[in-house]
PDB file of N, CA and C in Angstrom:
ATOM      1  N   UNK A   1       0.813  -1.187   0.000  1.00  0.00           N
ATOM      2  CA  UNK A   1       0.000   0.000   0.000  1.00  0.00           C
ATOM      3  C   UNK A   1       0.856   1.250   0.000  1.00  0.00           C
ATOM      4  N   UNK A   2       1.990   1.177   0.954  1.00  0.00           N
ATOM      5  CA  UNK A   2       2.590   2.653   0.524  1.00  0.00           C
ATOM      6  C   UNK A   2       3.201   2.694  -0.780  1.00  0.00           C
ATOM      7  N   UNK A   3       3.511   1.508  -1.306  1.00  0.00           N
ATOM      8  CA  UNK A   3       4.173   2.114  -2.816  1.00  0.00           C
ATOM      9  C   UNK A   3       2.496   2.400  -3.475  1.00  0.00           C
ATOM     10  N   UNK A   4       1.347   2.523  -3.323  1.00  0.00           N
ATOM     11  CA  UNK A   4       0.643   2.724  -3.963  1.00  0.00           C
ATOM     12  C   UNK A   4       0.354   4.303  -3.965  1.00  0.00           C
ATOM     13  N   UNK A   5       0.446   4.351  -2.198  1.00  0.00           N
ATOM     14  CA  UNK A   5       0.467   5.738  -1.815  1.00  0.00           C
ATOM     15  C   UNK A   5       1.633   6.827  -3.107  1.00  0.00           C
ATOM     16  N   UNK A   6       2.425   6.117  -2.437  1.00  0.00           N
ATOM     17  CA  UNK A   6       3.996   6.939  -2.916  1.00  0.00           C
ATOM     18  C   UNK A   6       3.729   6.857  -4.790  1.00  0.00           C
ATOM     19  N   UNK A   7       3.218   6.096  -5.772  1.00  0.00           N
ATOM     20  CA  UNK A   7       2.998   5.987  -6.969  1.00  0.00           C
ATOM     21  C   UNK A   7       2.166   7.355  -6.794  1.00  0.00           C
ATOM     22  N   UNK A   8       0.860   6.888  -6.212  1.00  0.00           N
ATOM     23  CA  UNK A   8      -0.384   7.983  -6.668  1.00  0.00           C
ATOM     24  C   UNK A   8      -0.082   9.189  -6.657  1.00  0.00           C
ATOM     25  N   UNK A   9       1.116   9.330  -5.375  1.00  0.00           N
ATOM     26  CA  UNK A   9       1.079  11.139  -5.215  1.00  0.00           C
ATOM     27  C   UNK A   9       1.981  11.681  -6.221  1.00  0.00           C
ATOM     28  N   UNK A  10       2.992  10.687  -6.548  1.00  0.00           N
ATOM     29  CA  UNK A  10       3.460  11.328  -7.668  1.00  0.00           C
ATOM     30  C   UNK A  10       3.180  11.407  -9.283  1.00  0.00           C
ATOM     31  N   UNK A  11       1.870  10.488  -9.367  1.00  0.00           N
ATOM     32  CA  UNK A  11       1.599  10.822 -10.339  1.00  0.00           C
ATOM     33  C   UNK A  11       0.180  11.928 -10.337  1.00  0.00           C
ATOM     34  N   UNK A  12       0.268  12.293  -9.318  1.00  0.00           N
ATOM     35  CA  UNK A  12      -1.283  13.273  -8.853  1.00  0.00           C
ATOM     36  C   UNK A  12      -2.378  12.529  -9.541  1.00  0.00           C
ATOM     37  N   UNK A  13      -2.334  11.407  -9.096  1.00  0.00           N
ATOM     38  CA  UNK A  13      -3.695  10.461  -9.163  1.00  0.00           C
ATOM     39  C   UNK A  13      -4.177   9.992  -7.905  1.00  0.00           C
ATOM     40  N   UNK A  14      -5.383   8.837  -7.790  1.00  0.00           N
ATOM     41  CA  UNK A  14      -5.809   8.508  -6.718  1.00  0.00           C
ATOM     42  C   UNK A  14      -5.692   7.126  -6.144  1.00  0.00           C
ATOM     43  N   UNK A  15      -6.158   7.163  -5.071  1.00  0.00           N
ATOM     44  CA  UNK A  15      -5.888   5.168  -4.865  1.00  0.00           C
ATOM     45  C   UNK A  15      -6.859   4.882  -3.956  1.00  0.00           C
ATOM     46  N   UNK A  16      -7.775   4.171  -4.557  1.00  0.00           N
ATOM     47  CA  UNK A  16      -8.911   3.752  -3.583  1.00  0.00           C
ATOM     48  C   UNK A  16      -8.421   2.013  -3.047  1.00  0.00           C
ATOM     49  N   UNK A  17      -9.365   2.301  -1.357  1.00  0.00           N
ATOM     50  CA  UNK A  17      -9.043   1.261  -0.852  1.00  0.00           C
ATOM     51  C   UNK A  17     -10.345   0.626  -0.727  1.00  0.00           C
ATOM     52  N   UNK A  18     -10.857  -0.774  -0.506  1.00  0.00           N
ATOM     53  CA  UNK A  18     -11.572  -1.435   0.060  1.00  0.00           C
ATOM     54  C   UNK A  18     -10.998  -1.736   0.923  1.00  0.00           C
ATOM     55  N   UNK A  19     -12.413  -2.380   2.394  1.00  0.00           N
ATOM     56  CA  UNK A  19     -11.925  -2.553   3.345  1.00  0.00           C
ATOM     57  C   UNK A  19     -13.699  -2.299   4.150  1.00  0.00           C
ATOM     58  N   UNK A  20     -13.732  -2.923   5.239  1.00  0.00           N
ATOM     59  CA  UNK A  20     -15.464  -3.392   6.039  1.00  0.00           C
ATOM     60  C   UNK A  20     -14.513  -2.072   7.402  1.00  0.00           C
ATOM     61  N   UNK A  21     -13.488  -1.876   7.320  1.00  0.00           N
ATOM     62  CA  UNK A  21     -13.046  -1.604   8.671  1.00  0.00           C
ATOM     63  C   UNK A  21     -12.844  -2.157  10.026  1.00  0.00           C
ATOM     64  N   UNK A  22     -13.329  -3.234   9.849  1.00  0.00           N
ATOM     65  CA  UNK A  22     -13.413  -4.265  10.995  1.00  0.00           C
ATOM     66  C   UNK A  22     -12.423  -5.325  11.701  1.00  0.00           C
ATOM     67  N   UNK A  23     -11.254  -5.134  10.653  1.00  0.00           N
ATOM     68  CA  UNK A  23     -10.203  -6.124  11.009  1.00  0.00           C
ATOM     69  C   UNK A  23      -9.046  -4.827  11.973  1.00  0.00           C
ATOM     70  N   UNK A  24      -8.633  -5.535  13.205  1.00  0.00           N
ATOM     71  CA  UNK A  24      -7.676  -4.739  13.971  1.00  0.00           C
ATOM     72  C   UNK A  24      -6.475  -5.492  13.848  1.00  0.00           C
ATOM     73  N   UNK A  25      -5.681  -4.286  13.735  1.00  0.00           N
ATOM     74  CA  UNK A  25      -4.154  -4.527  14.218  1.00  0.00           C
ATOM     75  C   UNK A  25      -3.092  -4.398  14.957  1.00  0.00           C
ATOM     76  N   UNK A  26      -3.228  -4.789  16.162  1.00  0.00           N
ATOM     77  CA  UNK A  26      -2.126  -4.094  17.440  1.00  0.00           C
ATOM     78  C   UNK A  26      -0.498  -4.008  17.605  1.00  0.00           C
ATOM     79  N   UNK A  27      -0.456  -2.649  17.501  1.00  0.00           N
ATOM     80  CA  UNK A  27       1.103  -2.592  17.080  1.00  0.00           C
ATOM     81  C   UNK A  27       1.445  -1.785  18.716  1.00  0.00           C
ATOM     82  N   UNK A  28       1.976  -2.588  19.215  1.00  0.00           N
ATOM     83  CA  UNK A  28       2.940  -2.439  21.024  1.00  0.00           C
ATOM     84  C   UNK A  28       4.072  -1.233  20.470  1.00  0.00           C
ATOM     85  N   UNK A  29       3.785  -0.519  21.571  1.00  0.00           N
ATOM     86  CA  UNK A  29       5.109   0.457  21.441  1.00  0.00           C
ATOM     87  C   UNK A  29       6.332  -0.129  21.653  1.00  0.00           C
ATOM     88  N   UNK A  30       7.358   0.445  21.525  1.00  0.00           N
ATOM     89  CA  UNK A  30       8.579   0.447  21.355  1.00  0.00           C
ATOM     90  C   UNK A  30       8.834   0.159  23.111  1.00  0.00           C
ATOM     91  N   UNK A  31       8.577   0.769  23.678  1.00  0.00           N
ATOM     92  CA  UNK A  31       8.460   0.745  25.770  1.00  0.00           C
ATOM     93  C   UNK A  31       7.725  -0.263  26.506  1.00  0.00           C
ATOM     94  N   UNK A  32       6.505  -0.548  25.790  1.00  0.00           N
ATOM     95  CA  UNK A  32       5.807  -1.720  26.121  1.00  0.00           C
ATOM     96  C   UNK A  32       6.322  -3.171  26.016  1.00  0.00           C
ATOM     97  N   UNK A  33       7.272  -3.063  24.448  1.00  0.00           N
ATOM     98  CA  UNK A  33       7.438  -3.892  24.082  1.00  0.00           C
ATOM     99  C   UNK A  33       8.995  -4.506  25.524  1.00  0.00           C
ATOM    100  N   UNK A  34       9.846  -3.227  25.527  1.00  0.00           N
ATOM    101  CA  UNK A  34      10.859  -3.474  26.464  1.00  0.00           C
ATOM    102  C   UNK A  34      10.166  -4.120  28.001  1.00  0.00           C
ATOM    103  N   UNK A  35       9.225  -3.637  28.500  1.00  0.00           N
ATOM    104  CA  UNK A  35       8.964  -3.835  30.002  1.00  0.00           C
ATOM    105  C   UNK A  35       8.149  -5.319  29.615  1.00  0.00           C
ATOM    106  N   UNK A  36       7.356  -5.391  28.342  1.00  0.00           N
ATOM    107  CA  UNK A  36       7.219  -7.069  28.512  1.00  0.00           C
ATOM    108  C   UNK A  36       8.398  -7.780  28.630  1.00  0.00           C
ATOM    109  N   UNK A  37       9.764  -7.761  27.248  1.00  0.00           N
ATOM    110  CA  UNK A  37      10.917  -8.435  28.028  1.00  0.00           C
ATOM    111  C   UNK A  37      11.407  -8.535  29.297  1.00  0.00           C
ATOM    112  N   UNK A  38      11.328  -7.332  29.223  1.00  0.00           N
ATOM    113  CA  UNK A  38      12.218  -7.324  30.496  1.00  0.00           C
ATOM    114  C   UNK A  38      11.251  -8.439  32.057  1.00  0.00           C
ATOM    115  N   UNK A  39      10.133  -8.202  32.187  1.00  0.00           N
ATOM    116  CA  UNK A  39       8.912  -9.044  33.062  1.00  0.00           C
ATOM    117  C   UNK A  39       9.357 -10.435  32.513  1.00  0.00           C
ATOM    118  N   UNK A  40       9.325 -10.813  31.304  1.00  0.00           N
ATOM    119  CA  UNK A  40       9.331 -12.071  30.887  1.00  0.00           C
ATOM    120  C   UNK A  40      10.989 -12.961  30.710  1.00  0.00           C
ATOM    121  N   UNK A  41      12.074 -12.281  30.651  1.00  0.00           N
ATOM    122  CA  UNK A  41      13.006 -12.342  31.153  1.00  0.00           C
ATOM    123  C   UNK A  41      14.014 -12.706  32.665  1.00  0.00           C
ATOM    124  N   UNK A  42      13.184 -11.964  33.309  1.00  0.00           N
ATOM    125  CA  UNK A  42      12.758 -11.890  34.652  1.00  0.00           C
ATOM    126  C   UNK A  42      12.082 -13.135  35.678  1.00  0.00           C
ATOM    127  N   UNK A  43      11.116 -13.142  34.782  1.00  0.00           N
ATOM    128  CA  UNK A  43      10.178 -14.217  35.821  1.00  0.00           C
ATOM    129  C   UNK A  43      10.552 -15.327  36.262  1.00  0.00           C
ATOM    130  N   UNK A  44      10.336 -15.756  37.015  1.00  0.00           N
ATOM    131  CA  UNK A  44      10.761 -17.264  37.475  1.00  0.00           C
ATOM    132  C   UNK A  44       9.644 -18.568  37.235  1.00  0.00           C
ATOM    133  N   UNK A  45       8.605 -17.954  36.230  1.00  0.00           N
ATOM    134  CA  UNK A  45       7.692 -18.588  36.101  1.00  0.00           C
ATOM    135  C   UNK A  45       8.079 -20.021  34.931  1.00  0.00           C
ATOM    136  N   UNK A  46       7.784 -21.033  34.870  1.00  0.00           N
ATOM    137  CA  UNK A  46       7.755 -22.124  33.836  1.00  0.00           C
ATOM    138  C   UNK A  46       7.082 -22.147  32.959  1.00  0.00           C
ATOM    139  N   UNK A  47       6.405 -21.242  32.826  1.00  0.00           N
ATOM    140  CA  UNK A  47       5.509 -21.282  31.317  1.00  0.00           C
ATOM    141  C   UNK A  47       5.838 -19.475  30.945  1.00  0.00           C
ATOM    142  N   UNK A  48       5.719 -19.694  29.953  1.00  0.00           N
ATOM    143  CA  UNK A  48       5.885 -18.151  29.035  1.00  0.00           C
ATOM    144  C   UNK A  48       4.370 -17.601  28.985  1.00  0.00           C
ATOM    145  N   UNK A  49       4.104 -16.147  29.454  1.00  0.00           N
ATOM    146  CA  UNK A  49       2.914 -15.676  29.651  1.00  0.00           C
ATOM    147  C   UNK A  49       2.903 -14.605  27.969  1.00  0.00           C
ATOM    148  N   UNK A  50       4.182 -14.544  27.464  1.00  0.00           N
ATOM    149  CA  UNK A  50       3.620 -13.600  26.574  1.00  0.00           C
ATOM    150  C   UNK A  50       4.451 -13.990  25.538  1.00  0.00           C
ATOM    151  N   UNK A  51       3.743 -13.473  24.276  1.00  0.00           N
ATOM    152  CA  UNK A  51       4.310 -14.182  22.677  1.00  0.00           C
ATOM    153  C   UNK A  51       4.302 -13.082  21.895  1.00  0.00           C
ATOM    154  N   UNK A  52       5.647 -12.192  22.553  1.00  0.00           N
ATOM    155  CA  UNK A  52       5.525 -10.866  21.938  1.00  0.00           C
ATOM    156  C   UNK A  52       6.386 -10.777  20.440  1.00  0.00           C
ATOM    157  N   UNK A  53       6.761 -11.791  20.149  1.00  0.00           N
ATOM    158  CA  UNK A  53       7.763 -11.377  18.974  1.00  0.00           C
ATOM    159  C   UNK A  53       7.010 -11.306  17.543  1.00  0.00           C
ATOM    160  N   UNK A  54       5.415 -11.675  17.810  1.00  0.00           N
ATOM    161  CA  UNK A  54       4.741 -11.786  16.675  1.00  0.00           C
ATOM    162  C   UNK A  54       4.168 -10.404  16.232  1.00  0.00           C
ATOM    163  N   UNK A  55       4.539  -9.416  17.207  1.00  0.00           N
ATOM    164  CA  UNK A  55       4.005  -8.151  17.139  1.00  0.00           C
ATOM    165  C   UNK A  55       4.922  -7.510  16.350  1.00  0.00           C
ATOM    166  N   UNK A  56       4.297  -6.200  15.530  1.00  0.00           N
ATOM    167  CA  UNK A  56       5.083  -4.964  14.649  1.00  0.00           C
ATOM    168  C   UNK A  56       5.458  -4.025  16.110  1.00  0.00           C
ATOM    169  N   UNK A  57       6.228  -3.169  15.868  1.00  0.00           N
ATOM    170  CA  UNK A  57       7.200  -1.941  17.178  1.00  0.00           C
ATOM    171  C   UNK A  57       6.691  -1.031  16.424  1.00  0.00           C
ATOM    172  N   UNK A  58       6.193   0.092  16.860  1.00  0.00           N
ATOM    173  CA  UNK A  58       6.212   1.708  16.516  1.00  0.00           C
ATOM    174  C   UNK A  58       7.393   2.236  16.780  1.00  0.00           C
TER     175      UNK A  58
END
């Protein structure tokens, strides 16, 4: 999509999207993402409480 973006504006054309709006995508900050390591690093627990590597970083 951004090369569609980045095409359209330079050709001063348009780019329509479809889309229901309904699908979410959670992108963890950059800080969030540290204090989950760091908790999950940390813990002394035997099972892993979080499966953060599947996430995008801002």
């Amino acid at each position: 999509m951004i090369r569609k973006f980045h095409d359209a504006n330079k050709n001063h054309s348009s780019v329509q999207i479809w889309s229901t709006g309904s699908p979410l995508r959670e992108f963890p900050h950059g800080d969030d993402f540290a204090d989950a390591l760091y908790f999950e690093l940390n813990s002394k627990l035997d099972v892993h409480l979080f499966k953060i590597l599947d996430q995008h970083l801002n």
